[in-house]
N, C-alpha and C. Protein backbone atom coordinates (compact mmCIF):
# COMPACT_ATOMS: atom_id res chain seq x y z
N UNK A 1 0.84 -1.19 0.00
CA UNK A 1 0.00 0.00 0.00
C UNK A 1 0.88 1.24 0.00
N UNK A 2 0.40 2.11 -0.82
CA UNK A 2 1.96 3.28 -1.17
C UNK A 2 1.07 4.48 0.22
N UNK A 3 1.90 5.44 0.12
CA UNK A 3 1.25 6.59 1.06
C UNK A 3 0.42 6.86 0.74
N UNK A 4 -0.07 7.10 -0.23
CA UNK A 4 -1.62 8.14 -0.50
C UNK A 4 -2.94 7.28 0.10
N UNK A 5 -2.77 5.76 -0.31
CA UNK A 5 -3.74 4.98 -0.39
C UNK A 5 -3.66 4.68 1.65
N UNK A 6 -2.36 4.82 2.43
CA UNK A 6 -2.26 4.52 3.71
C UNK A 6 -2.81 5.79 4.40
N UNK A 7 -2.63 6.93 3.79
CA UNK A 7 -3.03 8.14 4.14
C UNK A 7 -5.15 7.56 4.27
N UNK A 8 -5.62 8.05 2.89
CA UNK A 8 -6.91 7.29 3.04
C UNK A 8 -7.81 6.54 3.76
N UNK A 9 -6.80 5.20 3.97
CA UNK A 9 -7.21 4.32 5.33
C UNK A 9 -7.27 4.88 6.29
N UNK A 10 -6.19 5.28 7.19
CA UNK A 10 -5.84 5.83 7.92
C UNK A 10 -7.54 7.36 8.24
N UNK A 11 -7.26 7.94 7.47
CA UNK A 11 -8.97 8.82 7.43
C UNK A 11 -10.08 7.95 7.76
N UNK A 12 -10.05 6.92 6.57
CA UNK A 12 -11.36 5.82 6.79
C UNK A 12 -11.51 5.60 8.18
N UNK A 13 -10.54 5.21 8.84
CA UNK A 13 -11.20 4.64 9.76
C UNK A 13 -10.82 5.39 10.95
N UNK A 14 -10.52 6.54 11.09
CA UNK A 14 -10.95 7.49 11.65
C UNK A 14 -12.40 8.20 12.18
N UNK A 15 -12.68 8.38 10.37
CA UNK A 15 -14.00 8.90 10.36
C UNK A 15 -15.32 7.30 11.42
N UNK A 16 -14.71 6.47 10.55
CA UNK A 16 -15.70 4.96 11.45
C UNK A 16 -15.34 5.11 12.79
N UNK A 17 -14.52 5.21 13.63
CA UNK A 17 -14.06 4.77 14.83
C UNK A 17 -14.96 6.23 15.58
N UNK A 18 -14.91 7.58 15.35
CA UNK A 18 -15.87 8.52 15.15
C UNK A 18 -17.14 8.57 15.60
N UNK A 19 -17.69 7.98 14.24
CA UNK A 19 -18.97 7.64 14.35
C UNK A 19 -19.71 6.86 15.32
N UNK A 20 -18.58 5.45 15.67
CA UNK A 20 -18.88 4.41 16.27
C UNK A 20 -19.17 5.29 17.72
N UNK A 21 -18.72 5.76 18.27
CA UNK A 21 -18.36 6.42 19.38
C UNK A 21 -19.34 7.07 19.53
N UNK A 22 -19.58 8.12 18.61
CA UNK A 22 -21.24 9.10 18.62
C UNK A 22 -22.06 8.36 18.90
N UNK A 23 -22.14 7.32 17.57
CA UNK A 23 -23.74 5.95 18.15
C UNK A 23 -23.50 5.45 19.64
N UNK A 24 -22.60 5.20 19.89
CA UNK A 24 -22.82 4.94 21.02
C UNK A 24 -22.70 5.40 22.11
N UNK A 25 -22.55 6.47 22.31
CA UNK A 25 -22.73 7.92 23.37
C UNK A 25 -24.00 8.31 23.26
N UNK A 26 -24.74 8.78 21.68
CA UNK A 26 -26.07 9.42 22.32
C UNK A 26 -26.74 8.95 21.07
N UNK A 27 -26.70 7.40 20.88
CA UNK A 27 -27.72 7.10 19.94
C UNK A 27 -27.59 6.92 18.79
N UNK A 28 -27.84 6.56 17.82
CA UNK A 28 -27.53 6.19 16.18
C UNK A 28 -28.13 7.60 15.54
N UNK A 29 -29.92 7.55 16.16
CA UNK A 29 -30.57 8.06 15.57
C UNK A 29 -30.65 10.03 15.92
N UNK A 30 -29.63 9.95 16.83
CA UNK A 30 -29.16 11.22 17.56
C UNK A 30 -28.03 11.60 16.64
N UNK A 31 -27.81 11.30 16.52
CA UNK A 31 -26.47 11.40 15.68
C UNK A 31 -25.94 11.98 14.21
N UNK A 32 -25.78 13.15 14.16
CA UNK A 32 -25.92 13.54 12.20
C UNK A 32 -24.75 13.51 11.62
N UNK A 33 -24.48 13.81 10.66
CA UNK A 33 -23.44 13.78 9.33
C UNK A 33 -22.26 14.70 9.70
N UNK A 34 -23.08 15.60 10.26
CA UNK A 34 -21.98 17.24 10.19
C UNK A 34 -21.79 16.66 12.00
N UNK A 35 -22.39 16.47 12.72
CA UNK A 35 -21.28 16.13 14.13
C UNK A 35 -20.17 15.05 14.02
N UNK A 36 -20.54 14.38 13.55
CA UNK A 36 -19.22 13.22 13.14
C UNK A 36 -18.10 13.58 12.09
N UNK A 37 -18.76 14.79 11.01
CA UNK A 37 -17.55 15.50 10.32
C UNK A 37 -16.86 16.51 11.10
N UNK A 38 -18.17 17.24 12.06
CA UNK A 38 -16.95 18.11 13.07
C UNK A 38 -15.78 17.02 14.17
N UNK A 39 -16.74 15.86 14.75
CA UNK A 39 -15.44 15.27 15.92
C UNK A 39 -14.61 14.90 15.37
N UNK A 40 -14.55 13.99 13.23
CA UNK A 40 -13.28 13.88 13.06
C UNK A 40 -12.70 14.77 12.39
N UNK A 41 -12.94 16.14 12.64
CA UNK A 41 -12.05 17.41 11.74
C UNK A 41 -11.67 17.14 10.35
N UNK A 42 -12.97 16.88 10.07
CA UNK A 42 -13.11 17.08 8.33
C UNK A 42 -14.62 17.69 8.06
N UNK A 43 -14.87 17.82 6.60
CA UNK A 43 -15.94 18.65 6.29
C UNK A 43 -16.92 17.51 6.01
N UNK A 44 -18.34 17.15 5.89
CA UNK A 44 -19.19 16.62 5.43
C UNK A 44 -19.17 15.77 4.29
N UNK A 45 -18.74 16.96 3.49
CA UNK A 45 -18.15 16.79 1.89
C UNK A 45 -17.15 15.35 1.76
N UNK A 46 -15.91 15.97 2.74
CA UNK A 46 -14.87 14.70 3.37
C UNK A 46 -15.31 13.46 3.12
N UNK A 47 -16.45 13.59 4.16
CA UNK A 47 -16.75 12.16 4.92
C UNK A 47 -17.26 11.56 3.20
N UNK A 48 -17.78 12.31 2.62
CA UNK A 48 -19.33 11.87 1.75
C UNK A 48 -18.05 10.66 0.64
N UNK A 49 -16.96 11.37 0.85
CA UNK A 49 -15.71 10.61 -0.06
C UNK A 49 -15.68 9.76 0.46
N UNK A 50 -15.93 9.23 1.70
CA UNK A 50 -15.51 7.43 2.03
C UNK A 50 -16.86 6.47 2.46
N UNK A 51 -17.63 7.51 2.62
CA UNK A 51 -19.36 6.45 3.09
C UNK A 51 -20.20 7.28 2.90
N UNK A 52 -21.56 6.61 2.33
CA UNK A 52 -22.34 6.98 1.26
C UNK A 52 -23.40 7.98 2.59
N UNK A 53 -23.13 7.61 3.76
CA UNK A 53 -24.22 7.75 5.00
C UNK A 53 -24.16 7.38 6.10
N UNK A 54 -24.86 7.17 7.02
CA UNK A 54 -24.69 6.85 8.17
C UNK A 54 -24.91 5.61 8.26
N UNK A 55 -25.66 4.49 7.41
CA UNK A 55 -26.01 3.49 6.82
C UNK A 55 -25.01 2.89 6.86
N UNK A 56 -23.96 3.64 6.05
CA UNK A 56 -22.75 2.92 5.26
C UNK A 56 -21.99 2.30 6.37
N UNK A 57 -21.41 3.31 7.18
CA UNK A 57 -20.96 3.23 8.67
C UNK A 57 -21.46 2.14 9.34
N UNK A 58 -22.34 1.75 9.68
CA UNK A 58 -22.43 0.51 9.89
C UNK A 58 -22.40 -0.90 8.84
N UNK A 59 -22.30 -0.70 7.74
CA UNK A 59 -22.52 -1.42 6.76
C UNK A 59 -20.96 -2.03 6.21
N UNK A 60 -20.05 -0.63 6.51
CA UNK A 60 -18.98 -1.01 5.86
C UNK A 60 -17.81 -2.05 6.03
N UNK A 61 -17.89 -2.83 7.01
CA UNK A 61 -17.44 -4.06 7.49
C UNK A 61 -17.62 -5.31 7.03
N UNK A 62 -19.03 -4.96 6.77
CA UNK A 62 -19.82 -6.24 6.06
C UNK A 62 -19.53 -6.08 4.93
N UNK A 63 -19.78 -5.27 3.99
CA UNK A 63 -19.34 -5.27 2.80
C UNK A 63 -17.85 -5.62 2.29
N UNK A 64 -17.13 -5.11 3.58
CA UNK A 64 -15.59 -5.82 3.21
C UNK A 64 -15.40 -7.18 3.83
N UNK A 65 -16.18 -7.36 4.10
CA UNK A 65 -15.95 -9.37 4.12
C UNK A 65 -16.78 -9.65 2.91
N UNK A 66 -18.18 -9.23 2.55
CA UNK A 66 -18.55 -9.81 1.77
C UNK A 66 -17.38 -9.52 0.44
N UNK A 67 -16.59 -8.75 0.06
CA UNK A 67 -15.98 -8.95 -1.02
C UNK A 67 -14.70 -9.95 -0.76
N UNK A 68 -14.14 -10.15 0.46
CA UNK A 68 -13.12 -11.35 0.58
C UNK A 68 -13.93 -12.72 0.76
N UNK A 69 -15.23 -12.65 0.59
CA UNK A 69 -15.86 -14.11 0.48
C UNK A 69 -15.87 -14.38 -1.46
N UNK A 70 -16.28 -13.19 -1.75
CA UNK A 70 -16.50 -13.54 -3.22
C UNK A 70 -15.33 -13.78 -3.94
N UNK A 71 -14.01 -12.89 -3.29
CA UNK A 71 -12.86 -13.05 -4.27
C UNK A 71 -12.41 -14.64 -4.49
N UNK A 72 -12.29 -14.90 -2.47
CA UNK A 72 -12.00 -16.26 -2.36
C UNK A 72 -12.82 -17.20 -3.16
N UNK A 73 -14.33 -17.24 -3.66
CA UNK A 73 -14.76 -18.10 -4.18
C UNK A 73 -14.23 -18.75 -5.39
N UNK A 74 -14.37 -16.55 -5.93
CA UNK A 74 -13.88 -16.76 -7.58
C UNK A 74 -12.23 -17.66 -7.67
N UNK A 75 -11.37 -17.58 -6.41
CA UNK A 75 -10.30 -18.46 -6.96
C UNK A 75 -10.05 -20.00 -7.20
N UNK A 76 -11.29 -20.19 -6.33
CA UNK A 76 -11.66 -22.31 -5.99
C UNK A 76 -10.92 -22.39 -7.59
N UNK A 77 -11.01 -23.80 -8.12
CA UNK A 77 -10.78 -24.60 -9.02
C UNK A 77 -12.03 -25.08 -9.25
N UNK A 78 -12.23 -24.43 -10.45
CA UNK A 78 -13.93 -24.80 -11.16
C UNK A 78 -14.83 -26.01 -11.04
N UNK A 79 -14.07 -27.25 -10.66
CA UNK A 79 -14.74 -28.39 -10.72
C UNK A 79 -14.78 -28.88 -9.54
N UNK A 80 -14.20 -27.67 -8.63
CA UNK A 80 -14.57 -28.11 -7.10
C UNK A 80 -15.70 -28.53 -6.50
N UNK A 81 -16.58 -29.05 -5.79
CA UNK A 81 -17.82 -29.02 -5.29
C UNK A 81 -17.84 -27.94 -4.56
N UNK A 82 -19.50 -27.34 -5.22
CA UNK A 82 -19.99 -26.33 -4.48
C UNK A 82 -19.74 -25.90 -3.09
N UNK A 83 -19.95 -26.49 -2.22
CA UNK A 83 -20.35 -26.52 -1.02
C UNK A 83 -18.32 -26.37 -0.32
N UNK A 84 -17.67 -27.23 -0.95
CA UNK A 84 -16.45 -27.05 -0.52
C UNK A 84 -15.93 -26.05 -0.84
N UNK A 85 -16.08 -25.34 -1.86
CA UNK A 85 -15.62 -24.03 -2.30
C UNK A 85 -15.93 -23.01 -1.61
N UNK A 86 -17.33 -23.36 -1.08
CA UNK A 86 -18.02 -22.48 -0.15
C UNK A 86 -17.31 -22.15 0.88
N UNK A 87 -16.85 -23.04 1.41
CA UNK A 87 -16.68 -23.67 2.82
C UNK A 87 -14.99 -22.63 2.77
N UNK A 88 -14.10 -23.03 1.94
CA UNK A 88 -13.14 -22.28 1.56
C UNK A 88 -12.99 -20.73 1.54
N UNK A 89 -14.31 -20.13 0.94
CA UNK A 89 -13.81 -19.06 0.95
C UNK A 89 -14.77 -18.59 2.25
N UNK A 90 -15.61 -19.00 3.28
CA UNK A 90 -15.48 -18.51 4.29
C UNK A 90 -13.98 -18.45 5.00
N UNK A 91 -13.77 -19.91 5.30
CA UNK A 91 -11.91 -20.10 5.71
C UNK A 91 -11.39 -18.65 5.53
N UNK A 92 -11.43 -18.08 4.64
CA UNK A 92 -10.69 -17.09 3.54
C UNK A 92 -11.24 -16.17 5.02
N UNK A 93 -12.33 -15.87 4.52
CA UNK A 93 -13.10 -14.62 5.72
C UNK A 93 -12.37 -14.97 7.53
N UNK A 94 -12.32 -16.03 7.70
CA UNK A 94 -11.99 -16.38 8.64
C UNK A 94 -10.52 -16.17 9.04
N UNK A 95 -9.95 -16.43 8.78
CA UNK A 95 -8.64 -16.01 8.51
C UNK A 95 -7.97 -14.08 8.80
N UNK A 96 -8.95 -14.04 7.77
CA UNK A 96 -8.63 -12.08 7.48
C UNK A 96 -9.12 -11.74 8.80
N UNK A 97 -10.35 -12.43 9.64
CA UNK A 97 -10.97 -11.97 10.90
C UNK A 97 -9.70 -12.40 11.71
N UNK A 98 -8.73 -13.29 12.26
CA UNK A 98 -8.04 -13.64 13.01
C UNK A 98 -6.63 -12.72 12.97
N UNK A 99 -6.84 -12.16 11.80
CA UNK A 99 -5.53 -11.54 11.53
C UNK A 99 -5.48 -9.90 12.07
N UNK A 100 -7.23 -9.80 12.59
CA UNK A 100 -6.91 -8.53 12.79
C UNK A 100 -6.71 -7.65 13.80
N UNK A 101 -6.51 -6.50 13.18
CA UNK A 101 -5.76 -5.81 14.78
C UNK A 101 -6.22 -5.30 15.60
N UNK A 102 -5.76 -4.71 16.94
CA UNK A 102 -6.89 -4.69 18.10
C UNK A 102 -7.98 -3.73 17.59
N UNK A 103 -7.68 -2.67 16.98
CA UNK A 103 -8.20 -1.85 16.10
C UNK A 103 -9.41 -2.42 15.59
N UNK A 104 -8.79 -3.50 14.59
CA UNK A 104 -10.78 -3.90 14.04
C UNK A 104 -11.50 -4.50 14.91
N UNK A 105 -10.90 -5.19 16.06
CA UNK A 105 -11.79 -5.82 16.71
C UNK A 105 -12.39 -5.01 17.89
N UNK A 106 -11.70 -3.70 17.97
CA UNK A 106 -12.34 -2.98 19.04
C UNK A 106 -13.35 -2.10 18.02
N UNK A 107 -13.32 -2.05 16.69
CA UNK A 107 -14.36 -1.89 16.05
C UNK A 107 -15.88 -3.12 15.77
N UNK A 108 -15.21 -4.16 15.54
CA UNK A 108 -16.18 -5.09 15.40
C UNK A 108 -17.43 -5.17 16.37
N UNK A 109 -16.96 -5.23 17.99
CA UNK A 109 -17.36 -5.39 18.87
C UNK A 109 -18.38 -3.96 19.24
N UNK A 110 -17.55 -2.70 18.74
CA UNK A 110 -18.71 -1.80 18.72
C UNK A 110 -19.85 -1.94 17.90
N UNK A 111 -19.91 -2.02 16.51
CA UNK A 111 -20.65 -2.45 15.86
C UNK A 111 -21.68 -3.60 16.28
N UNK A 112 -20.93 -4.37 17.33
CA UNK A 112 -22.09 -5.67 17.61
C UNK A 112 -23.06 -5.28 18.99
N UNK A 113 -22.41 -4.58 19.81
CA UNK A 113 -22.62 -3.34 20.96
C UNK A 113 -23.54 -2.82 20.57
N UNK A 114 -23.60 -1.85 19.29
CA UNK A 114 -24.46 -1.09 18.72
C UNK A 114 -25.57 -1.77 18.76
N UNK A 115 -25.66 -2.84 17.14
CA UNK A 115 -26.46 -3.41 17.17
C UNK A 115 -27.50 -4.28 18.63
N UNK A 116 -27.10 -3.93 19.30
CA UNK A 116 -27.76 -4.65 20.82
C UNK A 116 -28.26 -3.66 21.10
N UNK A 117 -27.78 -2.34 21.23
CA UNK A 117 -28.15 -1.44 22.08
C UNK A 117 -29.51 -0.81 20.82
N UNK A 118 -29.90 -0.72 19.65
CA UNK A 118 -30.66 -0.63 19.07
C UNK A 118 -31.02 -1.79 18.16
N UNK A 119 -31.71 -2.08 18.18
CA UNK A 119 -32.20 -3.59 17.41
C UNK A 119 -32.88 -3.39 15.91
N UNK A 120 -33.27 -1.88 16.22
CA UNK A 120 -33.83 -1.71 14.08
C UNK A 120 -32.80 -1.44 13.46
N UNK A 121 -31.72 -1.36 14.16
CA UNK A 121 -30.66 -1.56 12.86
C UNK A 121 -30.55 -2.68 12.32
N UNK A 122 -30.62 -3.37 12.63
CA UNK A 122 -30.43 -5.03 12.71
C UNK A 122 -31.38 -5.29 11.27
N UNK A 123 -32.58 -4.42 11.28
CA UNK A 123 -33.01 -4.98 9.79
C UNK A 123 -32.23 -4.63 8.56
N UNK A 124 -31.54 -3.40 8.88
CA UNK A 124 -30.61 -2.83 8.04
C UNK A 124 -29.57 -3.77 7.24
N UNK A 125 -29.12 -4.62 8.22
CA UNK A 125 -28.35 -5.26 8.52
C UNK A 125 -28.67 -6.63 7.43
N UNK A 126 -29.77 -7.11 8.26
CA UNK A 126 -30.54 -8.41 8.10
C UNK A 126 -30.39 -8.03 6.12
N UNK A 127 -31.00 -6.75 5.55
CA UNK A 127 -31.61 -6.75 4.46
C UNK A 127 -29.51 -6.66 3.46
N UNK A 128 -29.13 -6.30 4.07
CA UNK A 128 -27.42 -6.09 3.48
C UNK A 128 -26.96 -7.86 3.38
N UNK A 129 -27.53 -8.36 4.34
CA UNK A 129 -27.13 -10.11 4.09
C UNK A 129 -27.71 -10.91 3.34
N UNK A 130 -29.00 -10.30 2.75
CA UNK A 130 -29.71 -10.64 1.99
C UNK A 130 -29.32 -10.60 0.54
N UNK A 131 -28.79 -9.34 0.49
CA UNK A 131 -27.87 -8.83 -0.63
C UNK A 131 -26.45 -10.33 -0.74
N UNK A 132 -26.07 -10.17 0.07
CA UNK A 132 -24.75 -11.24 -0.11
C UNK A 132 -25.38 -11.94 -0.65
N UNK A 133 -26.33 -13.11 0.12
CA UNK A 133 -26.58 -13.94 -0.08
C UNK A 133 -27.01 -14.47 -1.67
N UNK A 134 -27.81 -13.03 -1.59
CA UNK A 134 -28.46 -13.13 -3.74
C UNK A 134 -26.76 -13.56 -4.63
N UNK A 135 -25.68 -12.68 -3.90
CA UNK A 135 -25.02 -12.61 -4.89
C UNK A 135 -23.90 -13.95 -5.00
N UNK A 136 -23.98 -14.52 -3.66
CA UNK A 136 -23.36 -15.87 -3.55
C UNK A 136 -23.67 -16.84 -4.50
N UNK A 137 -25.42 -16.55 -4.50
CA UNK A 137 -25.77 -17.62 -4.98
C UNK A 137 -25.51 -17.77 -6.27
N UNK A 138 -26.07 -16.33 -6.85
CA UNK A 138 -25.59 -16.30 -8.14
C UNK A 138 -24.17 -16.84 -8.45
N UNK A 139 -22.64 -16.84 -7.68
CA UNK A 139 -21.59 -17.37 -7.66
C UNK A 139 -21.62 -19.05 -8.05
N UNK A 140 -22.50 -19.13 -7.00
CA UNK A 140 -22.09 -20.87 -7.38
C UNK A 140 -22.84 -21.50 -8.54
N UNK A 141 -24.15 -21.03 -8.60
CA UNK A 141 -25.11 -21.25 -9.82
C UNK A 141 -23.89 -21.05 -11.04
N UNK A 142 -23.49 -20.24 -11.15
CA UNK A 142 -22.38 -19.63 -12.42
C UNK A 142 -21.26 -20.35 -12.51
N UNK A 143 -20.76 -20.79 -11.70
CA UNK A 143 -20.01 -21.75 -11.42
C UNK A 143 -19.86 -23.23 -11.92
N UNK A 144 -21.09 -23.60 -11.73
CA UNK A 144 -21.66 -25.08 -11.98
C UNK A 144 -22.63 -25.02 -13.54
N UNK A 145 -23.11 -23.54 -14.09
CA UNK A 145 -23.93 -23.89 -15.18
C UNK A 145 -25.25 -23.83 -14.54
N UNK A 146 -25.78 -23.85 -13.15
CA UNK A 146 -27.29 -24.10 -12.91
C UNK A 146 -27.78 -22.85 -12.77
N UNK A 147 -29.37 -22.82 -13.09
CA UNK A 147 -30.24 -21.66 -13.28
C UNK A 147 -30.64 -22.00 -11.60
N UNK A 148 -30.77 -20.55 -11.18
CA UNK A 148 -31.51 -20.27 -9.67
C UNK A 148 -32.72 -20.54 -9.75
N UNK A 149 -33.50 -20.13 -11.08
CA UNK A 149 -34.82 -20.33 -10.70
C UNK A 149 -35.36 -21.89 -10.83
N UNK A 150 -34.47 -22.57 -11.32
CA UNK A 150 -34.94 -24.43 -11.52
C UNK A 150 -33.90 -25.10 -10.15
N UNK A 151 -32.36 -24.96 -9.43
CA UNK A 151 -31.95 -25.94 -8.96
C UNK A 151 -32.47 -25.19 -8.00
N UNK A 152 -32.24 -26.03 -6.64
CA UNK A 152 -32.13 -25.83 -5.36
C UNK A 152 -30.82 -25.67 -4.77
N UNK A 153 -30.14 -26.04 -4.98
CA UNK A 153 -28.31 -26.88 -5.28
C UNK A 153 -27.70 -25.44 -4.45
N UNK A 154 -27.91 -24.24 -5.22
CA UNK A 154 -27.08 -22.73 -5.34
C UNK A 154 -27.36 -22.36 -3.67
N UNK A 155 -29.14 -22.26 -3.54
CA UNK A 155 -29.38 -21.73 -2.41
C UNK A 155 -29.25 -22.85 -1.24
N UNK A 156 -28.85 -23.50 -1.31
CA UNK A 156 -28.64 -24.69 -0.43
C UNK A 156 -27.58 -24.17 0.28
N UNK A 157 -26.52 -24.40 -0.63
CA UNK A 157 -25.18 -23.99 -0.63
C UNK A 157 -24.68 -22.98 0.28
N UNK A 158 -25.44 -21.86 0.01
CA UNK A 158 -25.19 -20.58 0.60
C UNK A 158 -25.96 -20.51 1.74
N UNK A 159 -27.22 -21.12 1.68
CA UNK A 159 -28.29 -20.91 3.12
C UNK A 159 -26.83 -21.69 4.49
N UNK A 160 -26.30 -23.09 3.88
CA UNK A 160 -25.74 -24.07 4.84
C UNK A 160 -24.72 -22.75 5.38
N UNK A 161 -23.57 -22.19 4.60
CA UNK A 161 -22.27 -22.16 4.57
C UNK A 161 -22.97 -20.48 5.79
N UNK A 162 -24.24 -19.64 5.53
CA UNK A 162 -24.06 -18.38 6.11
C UNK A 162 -24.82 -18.61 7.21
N UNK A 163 -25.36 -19.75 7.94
CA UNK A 163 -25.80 -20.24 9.19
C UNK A 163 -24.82 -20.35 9.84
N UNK A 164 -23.25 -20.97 9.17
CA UNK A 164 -22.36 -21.38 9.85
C UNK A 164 -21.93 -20.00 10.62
N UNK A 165 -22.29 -18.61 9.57
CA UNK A 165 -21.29 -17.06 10.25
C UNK A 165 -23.15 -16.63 11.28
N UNK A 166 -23.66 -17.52 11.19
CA UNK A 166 -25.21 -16.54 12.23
C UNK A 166 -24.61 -17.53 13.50
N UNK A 167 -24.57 -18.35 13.36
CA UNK A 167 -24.03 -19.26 14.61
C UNK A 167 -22.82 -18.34 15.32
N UNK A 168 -21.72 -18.20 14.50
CA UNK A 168 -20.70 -17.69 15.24
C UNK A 168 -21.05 -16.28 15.73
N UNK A 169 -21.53 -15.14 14.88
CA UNK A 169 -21.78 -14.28 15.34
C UNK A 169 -23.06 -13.97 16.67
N UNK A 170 -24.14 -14.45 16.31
CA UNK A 170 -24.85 -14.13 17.49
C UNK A 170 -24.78 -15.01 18.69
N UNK A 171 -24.20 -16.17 18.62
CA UNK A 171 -23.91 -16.78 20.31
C UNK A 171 -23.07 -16.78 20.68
N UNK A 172 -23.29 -16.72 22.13
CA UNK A 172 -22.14 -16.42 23.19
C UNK A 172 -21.23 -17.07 22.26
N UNK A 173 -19.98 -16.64 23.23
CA UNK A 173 -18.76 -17.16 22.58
C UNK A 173 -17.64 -17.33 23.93
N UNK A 174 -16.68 -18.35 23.79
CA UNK A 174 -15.53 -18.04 24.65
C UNK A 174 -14.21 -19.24 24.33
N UNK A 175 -13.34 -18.05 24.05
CA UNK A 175 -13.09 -16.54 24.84
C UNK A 175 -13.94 -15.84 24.03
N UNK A 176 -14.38 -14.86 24.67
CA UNK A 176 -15.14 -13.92 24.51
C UNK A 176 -14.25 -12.58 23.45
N UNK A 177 -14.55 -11.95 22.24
CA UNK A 177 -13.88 -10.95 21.24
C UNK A 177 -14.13 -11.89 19.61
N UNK A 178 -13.10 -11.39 18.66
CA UNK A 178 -13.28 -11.98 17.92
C UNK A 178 -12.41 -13.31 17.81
N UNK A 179 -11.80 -13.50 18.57
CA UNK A 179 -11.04 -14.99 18.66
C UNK A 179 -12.47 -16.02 18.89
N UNK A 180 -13.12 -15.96 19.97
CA UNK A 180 -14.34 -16.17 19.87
C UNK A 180 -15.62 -17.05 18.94
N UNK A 181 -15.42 -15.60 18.54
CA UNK A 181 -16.46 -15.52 17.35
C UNK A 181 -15.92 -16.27 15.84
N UNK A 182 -14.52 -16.12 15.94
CA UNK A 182 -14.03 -17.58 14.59
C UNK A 182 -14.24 -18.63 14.93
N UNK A 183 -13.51 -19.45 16.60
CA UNK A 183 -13.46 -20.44 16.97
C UNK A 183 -15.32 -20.77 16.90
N UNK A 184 -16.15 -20.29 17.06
CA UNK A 184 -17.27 -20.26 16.96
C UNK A 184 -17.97 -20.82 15.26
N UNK A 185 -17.38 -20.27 14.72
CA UNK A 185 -18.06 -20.69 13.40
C UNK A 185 -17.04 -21.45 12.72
N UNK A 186 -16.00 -21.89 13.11
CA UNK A 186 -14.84 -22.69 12.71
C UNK A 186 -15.50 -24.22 12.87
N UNK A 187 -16.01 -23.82 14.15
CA UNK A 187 -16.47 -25.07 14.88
C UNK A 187 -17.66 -25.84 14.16
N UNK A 188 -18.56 -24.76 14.01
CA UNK A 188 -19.95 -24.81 13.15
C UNK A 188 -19.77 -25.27 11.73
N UNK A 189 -19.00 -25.04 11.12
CA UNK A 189 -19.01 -24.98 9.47
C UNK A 189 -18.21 -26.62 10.15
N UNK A 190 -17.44 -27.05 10.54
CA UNK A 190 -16.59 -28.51 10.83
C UNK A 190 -18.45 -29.50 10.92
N UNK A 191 -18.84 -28.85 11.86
CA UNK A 191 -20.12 -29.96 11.99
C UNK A 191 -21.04 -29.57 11.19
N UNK A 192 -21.04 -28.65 10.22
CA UNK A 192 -22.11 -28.59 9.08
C UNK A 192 -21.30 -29.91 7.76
N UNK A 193 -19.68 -29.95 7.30
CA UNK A 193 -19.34 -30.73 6.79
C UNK A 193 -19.56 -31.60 6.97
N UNK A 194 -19.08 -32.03 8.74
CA UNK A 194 -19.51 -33.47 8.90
C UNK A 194 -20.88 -34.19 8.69
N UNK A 195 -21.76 -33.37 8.86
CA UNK A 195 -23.41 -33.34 8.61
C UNK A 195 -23.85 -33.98 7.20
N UNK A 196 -22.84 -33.52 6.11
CA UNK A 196 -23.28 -33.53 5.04
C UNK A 196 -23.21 -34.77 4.38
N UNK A 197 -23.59 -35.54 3.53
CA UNK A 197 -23.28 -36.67 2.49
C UNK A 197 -22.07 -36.30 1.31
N UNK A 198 -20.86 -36.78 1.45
CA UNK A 198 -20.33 -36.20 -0.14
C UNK A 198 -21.19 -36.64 -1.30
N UNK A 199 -21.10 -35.92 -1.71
CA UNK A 199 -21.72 -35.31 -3.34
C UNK A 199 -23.08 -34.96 -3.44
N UNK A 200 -24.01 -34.77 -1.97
CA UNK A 200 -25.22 -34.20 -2.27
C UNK A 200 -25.22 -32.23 -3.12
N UNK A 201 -24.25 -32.14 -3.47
CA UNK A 201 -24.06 -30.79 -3.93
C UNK A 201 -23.88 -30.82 -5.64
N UNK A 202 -23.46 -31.90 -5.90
CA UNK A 202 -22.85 -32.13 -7.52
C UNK A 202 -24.42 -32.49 -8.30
């Protein structure tokens, strides 16, 4: 990553760490555009360059796993089975979660904080996973040649593999952080494999 692009980050998640802090001092819905551009000493305008809204801000985490789930997919070996490929590029997600620094995880945990402390975000949320999910499916369907609207095969696939990240994320966990919360769905996706028949996916 050269300077300009470390510079950037470095803002990004400024402006998030920010925000996170506002929501959770006096509320999500307390909370506007221009106070979070004044606490991180930039203009509105600023912010509007790295998140689309206040939406985004909570959104933008998810969206960067959902693109290290898709990259990882797109690299499987084409004649892989579905479901293992699947399974892989969570690994992939899993991984990038273990690797990170106290930083994201003292972000993560706000974000999951949040979400507790207001619960209609959560549809926000709910409707952004919905989004993945369309686009997973479309992944593996494309993958294999099958139409969504005739197999079952695609949404199978994706319903099994994103129970494995609802498991890890919403139950307890211990240790308690995001060490946690992998060992948690590490665990889950092991007994969703074992669960399975080889080749009910082909």
């Amino acid at each position: 990553m050269g300077l300009r692009e470390r510079k950037k980050e470095r803002t990004r998640f400024a402006i998030l760490d920010t925000a996170l802090d506002l929501f959770l001092e006096q509320g999500y819905e307390s909370t506007t555009i221009d106070q979070i551009a004044a606490a991180a000493e930039i203009s509105p305008r600023t912010l509007f360059r790295y998140f689309t809204g206040k939406d985004h801000l909570i959104l933008w985490m998810h969206d960067e796993n959902e693109q290290t789930v898709l990259e990882a997919l797109a690299s499987r070996p084409a004649d892989e089975p579905p479901f293992t490929s699947m399974a892989h590029a969570l690994r992939a997600l899993l991984r990038t979660i273990e690797s990170a620094t106290h930083e994201d995880t003292e972000r993560f945990l706000k974000v999951r904080r949040l979400l507790d402390a207001e619960p209609h975000l959560a549809s926000g949320v709910h409707a952004r996973v919905i989004e993945t999910e369309r686009r997973l499916v479309e992944a593996i369907a494309a993958r294999r040649g099958l139409d969504t609207q005739e197999s079952p095969i695609p949404h199978l696939v994706v319903s099994f593999a994103m129970a494995c990240l609802r498991v890890g994320f919403t139950c307890p966990v211990d240790p308690p952080g995001l060490q946690g919360v992998v060992k948690r769905m590490e665990d889950t996706l092991r007994v969703v494999e074992g669960a399975l028949r080889p080749g009910w996916d082909l």
